[in-house]
N, C-alpha and C. Protein backbone atom coordinates (compact mmCIF):
# COMPACT_ATOMS: atom_id res chain seq x y z
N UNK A 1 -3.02 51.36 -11.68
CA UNK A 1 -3.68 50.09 -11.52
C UNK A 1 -3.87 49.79 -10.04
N UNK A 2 -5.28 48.89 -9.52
CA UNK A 2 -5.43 49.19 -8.41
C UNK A 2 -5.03 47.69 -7.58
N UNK A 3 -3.76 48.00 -6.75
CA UNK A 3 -3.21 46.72 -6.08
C UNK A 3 -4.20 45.68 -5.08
N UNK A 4 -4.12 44.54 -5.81
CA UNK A 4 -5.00 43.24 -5.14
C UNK A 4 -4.69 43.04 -3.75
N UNK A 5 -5.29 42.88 -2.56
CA UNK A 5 -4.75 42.80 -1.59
C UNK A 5 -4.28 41.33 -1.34
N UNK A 6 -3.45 40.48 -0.50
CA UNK A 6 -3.41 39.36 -0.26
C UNK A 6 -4.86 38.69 -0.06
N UNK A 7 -4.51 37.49 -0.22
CA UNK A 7 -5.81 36.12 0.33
C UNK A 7 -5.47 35.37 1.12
N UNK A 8 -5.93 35.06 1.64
CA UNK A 8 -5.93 33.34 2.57
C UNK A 8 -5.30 33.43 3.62
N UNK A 9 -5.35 32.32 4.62
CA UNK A 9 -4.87 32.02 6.20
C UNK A 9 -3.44 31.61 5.81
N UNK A 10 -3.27 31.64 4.74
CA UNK A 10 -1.75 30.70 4.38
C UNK A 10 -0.71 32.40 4.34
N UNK A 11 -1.06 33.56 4.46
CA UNK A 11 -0.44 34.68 4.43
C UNK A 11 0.62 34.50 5.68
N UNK A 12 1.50 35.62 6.03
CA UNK A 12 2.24 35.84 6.80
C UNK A 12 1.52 35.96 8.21
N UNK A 13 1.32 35.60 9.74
CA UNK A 13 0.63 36.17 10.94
C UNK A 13 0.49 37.61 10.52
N UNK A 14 1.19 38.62 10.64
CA UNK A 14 1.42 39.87 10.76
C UNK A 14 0.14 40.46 9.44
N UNK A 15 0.06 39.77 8.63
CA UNK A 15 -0.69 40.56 7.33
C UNK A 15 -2.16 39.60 7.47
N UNK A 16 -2.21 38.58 8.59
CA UNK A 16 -3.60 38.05 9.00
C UNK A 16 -4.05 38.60 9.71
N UNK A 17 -3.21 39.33 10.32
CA UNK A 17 -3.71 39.73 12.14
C UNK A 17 -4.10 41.42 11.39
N UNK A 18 -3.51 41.84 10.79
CA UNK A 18 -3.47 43.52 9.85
C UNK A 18 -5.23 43.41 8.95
N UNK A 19 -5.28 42.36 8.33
CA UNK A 19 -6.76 42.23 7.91
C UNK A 19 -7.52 42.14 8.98
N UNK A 20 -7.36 40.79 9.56
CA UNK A 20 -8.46 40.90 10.40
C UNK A 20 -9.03 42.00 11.66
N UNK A 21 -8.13 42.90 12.09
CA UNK A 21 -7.94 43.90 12.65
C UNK A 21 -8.78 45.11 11.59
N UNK A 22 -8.78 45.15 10.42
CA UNK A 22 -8.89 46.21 9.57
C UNK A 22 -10.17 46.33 9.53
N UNK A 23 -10.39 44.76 9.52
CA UNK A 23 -11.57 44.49 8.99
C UNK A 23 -12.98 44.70 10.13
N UNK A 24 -12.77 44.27 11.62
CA UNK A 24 -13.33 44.17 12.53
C UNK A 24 -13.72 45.86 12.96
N UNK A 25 -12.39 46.89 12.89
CA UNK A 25 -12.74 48.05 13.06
C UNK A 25 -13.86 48.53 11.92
N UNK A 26 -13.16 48.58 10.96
CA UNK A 26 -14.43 48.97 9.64
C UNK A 26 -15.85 48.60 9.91
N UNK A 27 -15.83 47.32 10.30
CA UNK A 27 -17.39 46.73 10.75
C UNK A 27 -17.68 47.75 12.34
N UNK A 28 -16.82 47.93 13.10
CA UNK A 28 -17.26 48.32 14.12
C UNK A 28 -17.83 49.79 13.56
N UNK A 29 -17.08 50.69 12.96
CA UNK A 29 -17.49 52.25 12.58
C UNK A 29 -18.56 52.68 11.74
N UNK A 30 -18.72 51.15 11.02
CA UNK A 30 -20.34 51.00 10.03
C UNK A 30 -21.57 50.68 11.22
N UNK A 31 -21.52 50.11 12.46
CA UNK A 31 -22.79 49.33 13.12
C UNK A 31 -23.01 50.41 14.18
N UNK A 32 -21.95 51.07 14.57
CA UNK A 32 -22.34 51.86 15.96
C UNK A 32 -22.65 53.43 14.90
N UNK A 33 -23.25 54.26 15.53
CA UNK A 33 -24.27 55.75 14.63
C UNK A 33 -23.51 56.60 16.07
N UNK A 34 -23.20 57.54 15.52
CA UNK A 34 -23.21 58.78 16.38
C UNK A 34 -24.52 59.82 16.78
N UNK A 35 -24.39 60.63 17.36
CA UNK A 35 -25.57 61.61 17.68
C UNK A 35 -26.26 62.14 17.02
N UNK A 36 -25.90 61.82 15.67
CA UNK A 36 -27.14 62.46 14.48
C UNK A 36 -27.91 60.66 14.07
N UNK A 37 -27.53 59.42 14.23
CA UNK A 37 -27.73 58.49 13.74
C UNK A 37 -27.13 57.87 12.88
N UNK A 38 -25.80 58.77 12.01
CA UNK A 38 -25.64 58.15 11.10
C UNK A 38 -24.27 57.41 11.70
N UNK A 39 -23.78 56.25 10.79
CA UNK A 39 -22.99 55.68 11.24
C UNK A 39 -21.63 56.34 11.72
N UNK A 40 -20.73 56.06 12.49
CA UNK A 40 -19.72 56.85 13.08
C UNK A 40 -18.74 56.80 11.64
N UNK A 41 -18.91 55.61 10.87
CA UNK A 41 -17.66 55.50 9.67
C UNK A 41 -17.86 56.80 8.89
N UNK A 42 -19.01 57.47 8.27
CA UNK A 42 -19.22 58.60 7.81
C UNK A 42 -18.44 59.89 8.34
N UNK A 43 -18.19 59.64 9.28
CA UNK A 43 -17.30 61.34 10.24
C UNK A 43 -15.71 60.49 9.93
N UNK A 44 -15.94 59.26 10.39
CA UNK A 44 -14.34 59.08 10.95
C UNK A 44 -14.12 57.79 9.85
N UNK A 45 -13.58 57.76 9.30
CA UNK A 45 -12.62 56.85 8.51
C UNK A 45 -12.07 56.08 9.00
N UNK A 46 -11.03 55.60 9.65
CA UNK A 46 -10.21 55.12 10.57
C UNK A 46 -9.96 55.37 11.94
N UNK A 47 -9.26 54.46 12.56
CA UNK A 47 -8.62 54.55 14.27
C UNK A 47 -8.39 56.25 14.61
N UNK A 48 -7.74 56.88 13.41
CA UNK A 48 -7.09 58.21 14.06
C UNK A 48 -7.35 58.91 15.15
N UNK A 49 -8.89 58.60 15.17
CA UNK A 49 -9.97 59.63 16.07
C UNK A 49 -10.14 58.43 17.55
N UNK A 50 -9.27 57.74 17.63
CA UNK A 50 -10.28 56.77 18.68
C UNK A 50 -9.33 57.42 20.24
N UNK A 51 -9.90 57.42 21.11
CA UNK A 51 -9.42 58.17 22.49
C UNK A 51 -9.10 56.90 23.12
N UNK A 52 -8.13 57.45 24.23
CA UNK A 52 -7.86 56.68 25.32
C UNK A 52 -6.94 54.67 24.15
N UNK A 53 -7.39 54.03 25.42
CA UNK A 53 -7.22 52.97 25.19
C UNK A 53 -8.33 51.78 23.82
N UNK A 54 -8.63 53.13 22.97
CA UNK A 54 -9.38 52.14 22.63
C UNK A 54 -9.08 51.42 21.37
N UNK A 55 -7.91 51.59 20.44
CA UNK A 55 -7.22 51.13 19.47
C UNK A 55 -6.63 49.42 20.27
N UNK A 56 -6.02 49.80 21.20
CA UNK A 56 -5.35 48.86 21.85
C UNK A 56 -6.14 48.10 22.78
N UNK A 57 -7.06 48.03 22.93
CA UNK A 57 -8.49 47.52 23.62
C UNK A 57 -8.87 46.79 22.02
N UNK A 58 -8.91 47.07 21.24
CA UNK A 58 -9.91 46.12 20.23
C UNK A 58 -8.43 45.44 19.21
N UNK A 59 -7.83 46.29 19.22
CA UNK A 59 -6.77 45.11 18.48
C UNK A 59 -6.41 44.09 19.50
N UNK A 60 -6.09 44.00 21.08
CA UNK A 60 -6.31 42.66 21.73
C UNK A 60 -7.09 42.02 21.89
N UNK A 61 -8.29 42.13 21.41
CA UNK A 61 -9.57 41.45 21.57
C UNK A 61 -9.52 40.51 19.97
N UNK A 62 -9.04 41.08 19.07
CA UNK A 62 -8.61 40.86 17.68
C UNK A 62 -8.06 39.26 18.20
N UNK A 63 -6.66 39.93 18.53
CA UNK A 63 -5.63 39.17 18.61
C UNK A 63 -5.71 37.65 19.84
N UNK A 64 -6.36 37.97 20.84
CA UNK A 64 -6.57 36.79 21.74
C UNK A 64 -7.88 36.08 20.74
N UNK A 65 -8.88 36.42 20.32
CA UNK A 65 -9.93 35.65 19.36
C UNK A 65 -9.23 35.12 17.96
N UNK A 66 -8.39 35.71 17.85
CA UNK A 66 -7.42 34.44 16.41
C UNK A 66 -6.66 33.67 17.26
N UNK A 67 -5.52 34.10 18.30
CA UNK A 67 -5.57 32.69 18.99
C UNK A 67 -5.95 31.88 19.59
N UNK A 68 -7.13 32.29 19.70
CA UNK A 68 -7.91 31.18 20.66
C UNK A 68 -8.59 30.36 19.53
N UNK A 69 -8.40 30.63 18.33
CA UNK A 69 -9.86 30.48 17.16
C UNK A 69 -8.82 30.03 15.82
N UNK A 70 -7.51 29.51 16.14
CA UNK A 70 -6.78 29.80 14.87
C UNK A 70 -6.63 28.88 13.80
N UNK A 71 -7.13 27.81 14.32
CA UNK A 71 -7.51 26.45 13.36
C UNK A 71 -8.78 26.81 12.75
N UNK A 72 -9.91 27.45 13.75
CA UNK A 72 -11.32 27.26 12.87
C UNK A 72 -10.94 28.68 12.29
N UNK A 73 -10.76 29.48 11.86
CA UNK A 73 -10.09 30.30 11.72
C UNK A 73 -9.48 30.50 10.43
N UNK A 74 -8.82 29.37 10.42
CA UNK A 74 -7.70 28.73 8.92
C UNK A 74 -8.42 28.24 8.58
N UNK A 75 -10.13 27.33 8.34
CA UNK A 75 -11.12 26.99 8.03
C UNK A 75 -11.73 27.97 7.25
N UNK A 76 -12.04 28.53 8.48
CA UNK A 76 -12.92 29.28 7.63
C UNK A 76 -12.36 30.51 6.51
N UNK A 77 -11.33 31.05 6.39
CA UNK A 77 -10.75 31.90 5.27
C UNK A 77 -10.70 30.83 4.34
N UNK A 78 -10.24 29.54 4.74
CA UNK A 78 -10.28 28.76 3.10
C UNK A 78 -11.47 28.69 2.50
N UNK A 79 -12.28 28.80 3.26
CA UNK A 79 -13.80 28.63 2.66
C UNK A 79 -14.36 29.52 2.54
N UNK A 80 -14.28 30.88 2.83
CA UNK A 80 -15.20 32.10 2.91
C UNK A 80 -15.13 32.69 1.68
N UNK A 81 -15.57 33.14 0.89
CA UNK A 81 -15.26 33.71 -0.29
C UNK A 81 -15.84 35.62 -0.22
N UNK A 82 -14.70 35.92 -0.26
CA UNK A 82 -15.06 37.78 -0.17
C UNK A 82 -15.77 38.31 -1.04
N UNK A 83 -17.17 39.21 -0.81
CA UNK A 83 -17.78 39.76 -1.70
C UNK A 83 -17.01 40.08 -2.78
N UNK A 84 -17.60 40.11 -4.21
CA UNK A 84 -16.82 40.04 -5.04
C UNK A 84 -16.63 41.75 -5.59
N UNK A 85 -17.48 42.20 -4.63
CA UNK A 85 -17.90 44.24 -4.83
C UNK A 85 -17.08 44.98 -4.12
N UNK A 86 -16.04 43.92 -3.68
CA UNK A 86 -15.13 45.27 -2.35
C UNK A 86 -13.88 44.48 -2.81
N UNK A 87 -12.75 45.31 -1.94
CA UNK A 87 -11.17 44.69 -1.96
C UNK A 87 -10.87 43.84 -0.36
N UNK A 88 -12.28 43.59 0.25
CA UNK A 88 -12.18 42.93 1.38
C UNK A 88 -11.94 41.70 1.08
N UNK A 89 -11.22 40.75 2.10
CA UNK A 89 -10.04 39.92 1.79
C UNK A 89 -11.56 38.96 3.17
N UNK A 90 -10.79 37.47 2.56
CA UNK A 90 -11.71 36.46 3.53
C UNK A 90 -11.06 36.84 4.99
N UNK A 91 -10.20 37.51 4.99
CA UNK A 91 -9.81 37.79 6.60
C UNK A 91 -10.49 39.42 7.30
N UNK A 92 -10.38 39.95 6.35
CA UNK A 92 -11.42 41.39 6.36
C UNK A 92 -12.79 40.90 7.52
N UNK A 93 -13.32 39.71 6.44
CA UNK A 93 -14.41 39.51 6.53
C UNK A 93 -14.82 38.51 7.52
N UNK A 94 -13.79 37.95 8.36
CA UNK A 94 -13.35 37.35 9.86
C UNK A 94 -13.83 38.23 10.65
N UNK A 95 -12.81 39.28 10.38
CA UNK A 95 -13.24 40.25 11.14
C UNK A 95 -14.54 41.03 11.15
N UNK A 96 -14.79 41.19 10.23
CA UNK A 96 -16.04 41.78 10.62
C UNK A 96 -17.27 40.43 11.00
N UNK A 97 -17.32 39.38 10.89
CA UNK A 97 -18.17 39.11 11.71
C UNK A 97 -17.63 38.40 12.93
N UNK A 98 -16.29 38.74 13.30
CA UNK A 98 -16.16 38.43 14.83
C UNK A 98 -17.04 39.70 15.51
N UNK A 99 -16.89 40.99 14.48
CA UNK A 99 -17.90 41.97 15.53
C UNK A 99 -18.93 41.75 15.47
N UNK A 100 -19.65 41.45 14.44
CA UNK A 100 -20.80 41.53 14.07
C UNK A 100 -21.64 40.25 15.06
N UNK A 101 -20.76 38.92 14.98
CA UNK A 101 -21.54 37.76 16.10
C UNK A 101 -21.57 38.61 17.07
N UNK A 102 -20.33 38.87 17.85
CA UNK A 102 -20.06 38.82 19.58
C UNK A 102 -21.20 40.08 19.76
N UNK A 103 -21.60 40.89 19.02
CA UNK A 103 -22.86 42.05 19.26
C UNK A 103 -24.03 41.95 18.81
N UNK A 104 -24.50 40.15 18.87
CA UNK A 104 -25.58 40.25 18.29
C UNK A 104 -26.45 40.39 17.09
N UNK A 105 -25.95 40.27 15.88
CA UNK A 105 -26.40 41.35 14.77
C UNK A 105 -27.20 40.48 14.31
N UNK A 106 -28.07 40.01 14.68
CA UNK A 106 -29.20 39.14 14.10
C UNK A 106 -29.34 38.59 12.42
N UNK A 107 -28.70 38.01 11.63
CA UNK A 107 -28.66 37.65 10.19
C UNK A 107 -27.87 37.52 9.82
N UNK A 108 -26.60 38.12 10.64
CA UNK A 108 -25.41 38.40 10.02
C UNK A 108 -23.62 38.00 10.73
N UNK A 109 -22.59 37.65 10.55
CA UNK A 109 -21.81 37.05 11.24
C UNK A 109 -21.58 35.11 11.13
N UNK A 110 -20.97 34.92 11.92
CA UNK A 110 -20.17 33.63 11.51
C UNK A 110 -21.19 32.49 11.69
N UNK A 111 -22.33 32.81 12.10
CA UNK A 111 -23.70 31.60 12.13
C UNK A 111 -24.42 31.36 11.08
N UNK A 112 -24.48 32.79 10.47
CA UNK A 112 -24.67 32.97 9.04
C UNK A 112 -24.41 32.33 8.02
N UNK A 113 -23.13 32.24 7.87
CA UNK A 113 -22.18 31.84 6.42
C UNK A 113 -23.16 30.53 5.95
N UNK A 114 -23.30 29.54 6.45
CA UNK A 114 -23.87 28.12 6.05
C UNK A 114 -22.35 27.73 6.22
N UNK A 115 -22.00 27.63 7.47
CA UNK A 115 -20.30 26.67 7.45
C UNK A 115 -20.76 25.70 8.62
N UNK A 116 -22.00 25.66 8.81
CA UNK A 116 -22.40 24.09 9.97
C UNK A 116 -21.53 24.81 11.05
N UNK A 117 -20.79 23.69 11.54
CA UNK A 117 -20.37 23.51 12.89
C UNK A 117 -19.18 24.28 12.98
N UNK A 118 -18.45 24.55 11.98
CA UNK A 118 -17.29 25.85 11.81
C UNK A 118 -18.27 26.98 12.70
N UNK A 119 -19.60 27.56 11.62
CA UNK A 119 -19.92 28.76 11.82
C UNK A 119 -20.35 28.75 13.03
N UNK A 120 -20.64 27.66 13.71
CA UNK A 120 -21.22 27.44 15.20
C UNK A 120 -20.25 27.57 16.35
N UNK A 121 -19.38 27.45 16.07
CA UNK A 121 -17.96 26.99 17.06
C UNK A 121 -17.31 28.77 16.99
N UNK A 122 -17.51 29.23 16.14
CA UNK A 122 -16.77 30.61 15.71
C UNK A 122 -17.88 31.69 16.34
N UNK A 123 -19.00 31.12 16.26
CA UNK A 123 -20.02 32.24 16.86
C UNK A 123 -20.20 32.35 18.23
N UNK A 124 -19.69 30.95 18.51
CA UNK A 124 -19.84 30.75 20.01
C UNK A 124 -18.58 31.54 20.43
N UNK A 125 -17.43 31.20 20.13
CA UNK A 125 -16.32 31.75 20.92
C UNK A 125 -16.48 33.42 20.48
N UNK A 126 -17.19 34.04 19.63
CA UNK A 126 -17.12 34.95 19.30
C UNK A 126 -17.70 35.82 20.75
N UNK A 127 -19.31 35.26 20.81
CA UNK A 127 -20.45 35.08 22.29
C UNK A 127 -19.71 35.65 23.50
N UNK A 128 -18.52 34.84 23.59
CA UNK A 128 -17.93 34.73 24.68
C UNK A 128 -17.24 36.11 25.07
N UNK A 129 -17.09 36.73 24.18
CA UNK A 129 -16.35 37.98 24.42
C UNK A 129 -16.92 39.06 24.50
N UNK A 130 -18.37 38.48 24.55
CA UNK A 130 -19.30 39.90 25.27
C UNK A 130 -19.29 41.05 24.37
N UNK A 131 -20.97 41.73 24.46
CA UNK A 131 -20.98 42.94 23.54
C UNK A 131 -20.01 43.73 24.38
N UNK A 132 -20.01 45.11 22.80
CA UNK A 132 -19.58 46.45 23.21
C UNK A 132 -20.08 47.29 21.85
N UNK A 133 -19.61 48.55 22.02
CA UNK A 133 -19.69 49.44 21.26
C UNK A 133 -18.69 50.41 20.86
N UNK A 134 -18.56 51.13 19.64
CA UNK A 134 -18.27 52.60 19.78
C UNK A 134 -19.13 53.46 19.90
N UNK A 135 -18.20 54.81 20.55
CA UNK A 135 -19.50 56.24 21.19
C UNK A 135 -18.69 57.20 20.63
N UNK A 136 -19.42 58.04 19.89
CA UNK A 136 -18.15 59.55 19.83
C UNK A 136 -18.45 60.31 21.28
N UNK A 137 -17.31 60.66 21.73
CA UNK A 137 -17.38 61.48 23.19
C UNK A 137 -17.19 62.91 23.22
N UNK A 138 -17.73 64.07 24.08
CA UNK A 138 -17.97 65.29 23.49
C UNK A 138 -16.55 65.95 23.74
N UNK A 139 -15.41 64.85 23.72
CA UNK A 139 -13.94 65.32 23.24
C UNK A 139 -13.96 64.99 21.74
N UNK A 140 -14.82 64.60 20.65
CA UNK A 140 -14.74 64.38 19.55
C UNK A 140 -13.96 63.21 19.20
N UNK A 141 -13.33 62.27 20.40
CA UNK A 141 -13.01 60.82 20.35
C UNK A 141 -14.02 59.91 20.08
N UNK A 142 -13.31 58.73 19.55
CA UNK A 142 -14.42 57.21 19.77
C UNK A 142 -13.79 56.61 20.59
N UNK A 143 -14.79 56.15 21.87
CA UNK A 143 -14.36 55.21 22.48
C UNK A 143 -15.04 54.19 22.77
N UNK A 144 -14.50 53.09 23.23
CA UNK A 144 -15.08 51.37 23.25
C UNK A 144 -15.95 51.31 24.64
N UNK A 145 -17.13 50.53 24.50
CA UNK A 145 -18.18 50.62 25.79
C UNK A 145 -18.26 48.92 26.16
N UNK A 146 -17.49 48.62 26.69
CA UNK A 146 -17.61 46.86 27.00
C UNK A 146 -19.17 46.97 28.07
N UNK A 147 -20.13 46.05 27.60
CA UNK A 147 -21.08 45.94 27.94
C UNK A 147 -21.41 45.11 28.99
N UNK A 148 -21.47 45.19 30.25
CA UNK A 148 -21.42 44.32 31.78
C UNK A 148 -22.77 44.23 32.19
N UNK A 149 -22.95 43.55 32.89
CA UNK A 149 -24.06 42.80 34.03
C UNK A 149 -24.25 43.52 35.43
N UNK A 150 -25.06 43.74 36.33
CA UNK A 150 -24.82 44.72 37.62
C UNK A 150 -23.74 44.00 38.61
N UNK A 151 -23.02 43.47 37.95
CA UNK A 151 -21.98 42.01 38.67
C UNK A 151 -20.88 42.50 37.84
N UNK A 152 -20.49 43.69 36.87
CA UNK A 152 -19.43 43.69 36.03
C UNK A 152 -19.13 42.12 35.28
N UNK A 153 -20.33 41.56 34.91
CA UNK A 153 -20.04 40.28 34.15
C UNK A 153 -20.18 40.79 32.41
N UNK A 154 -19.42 40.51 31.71
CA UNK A 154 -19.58 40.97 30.36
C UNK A 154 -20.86 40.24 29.98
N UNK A 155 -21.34 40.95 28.59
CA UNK A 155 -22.72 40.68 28.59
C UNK A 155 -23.07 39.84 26.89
């Protein structure tokens, strides 16, 4: 039988911060394509493959955007309701559109939802943390591309 994952902002930190983390990578390995085009999640499944600093580069980016965000945050998991086609959890799905705003994704992410001034306040602070990407590198790593200004201003 196939185990339900937890729900809601009312969970333990540790199993909010574990979704939303789960969830933000997954979105990241579906949006960025490797050198044939297809998405990087197709080769690589998970973190295993990621080089250098870049596990620990996006789980703090995770982790400072839930605390900076942790009231609207607890909002919005009460209200988000997870596709009903996956085992993604309303915190999964935090995460993936904290990536999905802060890079732009035109339709999709926390402006999206129809949550008014929640989804506005969440997209904005999302904004703030500037694109990036994953790249597979011809060490067969993924690594994170924080996206700057000719000023090293994030972008």
């Amino acid at each position: 039988m196939k185990k339900r994952r937890q729900r809601g902002w009312h969970l333990d930190k540790s199993v909010r911060h574990r979704q939303f983390k789960r969830g933000y990578i997954a979105c990241a390995l579906w949006t960025c394509a490797g050198e044939d085009y297809e998405p990087l999640a197709r080769k690589f499944s998970d973190q295993k493959n990621f080089g250098g600093e870049t596990q620990a580069q996006m789980e703090k980016e995770c982790v400072d955007f839930i605390t900076q965000n942790a009231a609207d945050l607890a909002e919005y998991v009460t209200d988000r309701e997870a596709p009903g086609d996956s085992d993604n959890t309303p915190s999964d799905c935090a995460g993936h559109d904290f990536w999905l705003t802060r890079n732009g994704h035109d339709g999709f992410g926390f402006h999206h939802r129809g949550m008014g001034e929640l989804g506005d306040r969440l997209a904005d602070a999302a904004r703030s943390h500037g694109k990036c990407w994953l790249y597979e590198s011809i060490d067969g790593k993924i690594y994170l591309q924080q996206l700057q200004d000719t000023n090293g201003t994030k972008l």
